[in-house]
Protein backbone atom coordinates (compact mmCIF):
# COMPACT_ATOMS: atom_id res chain seq x y z
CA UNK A 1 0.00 0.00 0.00
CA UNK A 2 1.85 3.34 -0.82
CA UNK A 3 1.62 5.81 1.92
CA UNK A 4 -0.89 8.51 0.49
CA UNK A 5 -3.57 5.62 0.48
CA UNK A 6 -2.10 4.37 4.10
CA UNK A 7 -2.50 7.80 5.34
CA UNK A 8 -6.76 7.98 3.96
CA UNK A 9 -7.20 5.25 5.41
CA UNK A 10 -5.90 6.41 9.06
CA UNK A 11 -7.79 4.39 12.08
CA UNK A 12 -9.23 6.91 14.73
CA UNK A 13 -7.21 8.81 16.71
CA UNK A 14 -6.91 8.37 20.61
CA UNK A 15 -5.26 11.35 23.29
CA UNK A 16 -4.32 9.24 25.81
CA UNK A 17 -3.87 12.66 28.10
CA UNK A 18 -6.19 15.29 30.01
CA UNK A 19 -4.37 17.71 29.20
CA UNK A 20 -6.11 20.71 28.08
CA UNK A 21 -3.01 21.89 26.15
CA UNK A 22 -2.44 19.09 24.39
CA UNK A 23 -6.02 18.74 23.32
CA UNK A 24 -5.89 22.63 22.24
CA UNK A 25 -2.97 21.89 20.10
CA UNK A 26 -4.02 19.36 17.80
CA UNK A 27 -7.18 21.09 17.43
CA UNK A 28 -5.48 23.61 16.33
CA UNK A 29 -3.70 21.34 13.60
CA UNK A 30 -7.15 20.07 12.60
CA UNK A 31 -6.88 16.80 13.64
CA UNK A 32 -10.03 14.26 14.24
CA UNK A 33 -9.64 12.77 17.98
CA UNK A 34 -11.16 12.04 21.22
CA UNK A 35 -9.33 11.99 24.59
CA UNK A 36 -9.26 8.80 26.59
CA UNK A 37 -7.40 9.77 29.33
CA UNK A 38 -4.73 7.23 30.99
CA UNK A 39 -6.20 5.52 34.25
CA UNK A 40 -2.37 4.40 35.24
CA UNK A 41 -0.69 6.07 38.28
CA UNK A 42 2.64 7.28 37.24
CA UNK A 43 5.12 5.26 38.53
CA UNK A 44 8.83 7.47 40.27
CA UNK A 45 11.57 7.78 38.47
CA UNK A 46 14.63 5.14 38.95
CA UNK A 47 17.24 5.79 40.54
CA UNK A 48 20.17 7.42 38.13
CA UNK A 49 17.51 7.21 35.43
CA UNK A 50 18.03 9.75 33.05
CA UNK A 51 14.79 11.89 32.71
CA UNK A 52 14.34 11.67 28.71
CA UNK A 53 14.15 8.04 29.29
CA UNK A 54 12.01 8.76 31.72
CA UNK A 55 9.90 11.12 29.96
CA UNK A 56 9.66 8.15 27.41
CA UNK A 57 8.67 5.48 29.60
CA UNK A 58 5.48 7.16 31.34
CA UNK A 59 4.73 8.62 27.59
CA UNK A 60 4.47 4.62 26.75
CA UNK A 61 2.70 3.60 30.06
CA UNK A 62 0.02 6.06 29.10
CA UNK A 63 -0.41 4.90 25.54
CA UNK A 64 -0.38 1.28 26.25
CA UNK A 65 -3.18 1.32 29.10
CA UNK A 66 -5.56 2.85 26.91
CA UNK A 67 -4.67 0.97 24.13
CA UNK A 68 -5.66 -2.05 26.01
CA UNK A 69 -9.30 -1.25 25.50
CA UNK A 70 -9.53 -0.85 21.66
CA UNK A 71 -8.38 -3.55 18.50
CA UNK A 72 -7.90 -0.86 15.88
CA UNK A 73 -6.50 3.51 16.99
CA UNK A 74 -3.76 5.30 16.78
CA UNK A 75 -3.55 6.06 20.26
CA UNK A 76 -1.30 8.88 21.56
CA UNK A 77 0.95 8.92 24.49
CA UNK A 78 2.52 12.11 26.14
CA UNK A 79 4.59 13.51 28.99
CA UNK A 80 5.61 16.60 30.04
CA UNK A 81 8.82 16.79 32.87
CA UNK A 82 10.59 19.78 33.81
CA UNK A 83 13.97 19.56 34.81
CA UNK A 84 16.21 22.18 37.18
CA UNK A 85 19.77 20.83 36.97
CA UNK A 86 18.79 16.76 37.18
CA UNK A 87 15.92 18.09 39.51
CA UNK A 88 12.08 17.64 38.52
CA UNK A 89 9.91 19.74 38.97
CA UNK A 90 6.43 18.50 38.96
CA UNK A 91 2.89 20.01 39.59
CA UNK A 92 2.82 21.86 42.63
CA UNK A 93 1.23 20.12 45.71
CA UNK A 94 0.09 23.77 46.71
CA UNK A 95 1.22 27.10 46.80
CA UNK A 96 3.98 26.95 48.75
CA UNK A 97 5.63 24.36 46.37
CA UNK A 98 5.01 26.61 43.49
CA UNK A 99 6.77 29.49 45.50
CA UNK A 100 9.59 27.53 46.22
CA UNK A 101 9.52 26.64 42.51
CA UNK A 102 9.46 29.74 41.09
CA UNK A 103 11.93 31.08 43.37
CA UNK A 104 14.08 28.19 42.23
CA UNK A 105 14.11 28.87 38.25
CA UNK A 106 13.90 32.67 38.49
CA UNK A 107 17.09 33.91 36.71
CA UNK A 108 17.97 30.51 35.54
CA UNK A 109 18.06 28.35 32.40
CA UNK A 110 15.82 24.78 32.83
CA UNK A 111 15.10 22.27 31.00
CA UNK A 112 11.11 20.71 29.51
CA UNK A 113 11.45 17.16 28.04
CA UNK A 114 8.56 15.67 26.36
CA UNK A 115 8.10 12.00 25.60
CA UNK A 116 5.79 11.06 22.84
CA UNK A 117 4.45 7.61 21.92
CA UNK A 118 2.25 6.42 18.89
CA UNK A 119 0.91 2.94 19.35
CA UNK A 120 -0.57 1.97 15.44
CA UNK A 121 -2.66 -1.02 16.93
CA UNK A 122 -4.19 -2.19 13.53
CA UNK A 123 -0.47 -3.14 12.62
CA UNK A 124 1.47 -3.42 16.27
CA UNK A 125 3.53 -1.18 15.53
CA UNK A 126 5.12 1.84 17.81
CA UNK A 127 6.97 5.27 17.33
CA UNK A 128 8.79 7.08 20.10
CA UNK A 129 10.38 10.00 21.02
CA UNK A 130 11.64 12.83 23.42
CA UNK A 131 11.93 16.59 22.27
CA UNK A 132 14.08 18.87 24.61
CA UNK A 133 13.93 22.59 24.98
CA UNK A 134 15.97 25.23 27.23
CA UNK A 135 13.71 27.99 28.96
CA UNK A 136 15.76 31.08 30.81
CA UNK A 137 13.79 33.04 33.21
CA UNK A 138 14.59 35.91 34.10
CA UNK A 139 15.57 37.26 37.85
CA UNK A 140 12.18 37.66 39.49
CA UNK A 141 11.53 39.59 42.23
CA UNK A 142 9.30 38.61 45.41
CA UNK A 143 6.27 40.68 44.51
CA UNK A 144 6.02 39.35 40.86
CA UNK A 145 6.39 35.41 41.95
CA UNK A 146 3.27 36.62 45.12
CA UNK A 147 1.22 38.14 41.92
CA UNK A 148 1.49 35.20 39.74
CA UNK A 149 0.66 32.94 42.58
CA UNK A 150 -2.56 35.04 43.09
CA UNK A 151 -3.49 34.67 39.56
CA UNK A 152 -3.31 30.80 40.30
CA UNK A 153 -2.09 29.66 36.76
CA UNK A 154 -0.04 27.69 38.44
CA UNK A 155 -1.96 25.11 39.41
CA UNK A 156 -1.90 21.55 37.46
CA UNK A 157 1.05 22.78 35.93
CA UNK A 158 4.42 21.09 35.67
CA UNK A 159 7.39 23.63 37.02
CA UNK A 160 4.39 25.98 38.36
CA UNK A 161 4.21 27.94 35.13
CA UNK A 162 2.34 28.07 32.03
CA UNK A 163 4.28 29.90 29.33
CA UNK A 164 1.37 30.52 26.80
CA UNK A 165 -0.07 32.50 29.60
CA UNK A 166 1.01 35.05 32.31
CA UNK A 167 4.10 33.26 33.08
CA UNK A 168 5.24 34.71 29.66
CA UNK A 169 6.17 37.76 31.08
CA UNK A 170 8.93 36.21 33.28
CA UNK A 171 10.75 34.28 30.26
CA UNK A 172 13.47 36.02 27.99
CA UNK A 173 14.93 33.44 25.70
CA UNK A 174 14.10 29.82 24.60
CA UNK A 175 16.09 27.30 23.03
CA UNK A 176 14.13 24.90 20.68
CA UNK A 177 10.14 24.29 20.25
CA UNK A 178 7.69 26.37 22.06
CA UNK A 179 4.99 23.57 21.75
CA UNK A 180 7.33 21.57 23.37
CA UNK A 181 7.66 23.64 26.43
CA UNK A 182 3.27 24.13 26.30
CA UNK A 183 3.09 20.31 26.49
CA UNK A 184 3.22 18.74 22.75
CA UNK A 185 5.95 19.16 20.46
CA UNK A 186 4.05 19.34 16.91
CA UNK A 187 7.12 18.66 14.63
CA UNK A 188 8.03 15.28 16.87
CA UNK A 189 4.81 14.49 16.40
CA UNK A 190 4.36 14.96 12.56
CA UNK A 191 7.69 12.99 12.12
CA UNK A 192 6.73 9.96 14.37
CA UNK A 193 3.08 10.30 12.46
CA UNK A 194 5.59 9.43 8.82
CA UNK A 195 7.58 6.65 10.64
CA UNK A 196 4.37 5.07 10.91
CA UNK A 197 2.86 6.04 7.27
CA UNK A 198 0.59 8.49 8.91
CA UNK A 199 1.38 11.56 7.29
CA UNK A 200 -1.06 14.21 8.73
CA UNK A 201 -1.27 16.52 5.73
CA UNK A 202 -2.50 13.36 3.61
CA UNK A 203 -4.57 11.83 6.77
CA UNK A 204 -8.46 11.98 6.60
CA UNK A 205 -7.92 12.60 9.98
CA UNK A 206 -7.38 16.52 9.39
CA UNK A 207 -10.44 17.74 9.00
CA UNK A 208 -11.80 21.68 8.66
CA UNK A 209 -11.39 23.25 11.75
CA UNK A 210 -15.89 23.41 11.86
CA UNK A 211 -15.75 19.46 12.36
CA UNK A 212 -13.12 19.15 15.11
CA UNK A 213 -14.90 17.65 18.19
């Protein structure tokens, strides 16, 4: 089958994620889907594990538990870490945490892997990979971290920022993709979407932006 009539004949597309990020980005691409979000709890990282392996292992943890309940999807696995120096940074617990956070990266370079799998279940076969970008904020003083905390944007998010929203006033340069850093690298994406003779400008599953659901 050559890949133009592979890709029209996509299966269905599955989000494996709640993220509302994620879910605003490929609607923004067009793209057919619905979200089944992962039931698994996310396991801690190993010791001495390095984090895009382990940004690639819970990205494949997700995609293969909701992959269990469907025969034929492309279901799509994803996850987000932020990284200070070796340190993650996860979702704060409250606001403390995302003071001490914030306090932590202000004036400093850090690091937002993102692990993406693609599990093709009509054919068994899998795509995988991490994207890595380098955020700098800059020096932030206590009054600015006590007025973003009020805003509470930093809630459910990893590092205790969101930079496509007020958090974008505290960075001042970025190395590599900006979707990365929001939660979904779009050019991994497209390329592990090829690997697997999905291209998305062929698929049928890009669709006018009036019929995404």
């Amino acid at each position: 089958m050559t890949t133009s009539k592979r890709a029209l004949r996509a299966p269905p597309v599955i989000l494996a994620s709640a993220s509302p990020r994620r879910r605003e980005i490929l609607r923004g691409l067009g793209l057919r889907f619905r979200v089944e979000p992962s039931r698994e709890v996310e396991p801690a990282r190993n010791a001495g594990e390095p984090v895009e392996r382990y940004a690639l292992r819970l990205a494949r943890l997700k995609a293969r538990s909701v992959a269990r309940r469907h025969a034929s999807a492309l279901v799509i696995g994803a996850d987000t870490i932020v990284s200070l120096g070796g340190r993650l940074l996860g979702k704060p617990a409250g606001e403390a945490e995302a003071r001490s956070m914030l306090r932590s990266l202000s004036g400093r370079w850090h690091e937002v892997l993102t692990g993406i799998c693609l599990l093709d279940l009509g054919s068994g076969r899998q795509a995988s990979a991490a994207a890595r970008s380098r955020v700098h904020f800059r020096r932030l003083g206590a009054r600015e971290i006590e007025w973003y905390l009020g805003t509470g944007e930093y809630r459910d998010k990893a590092g205790a920022y969101a930079i496509q929203g007020r958090a974008a006033l505290f960075i001042d340069r970025i190395e590599g993709c900006y979707f990365n850093i929001v939660g979904f690298p779009v050019s991994t994406f497209e390329r592990l979407c090829r690997r697997l003779g999905f291209p998305l400008l062929l698929s049928r599953s890009i669709a006018p932006a009036a019929l995404v659901r």
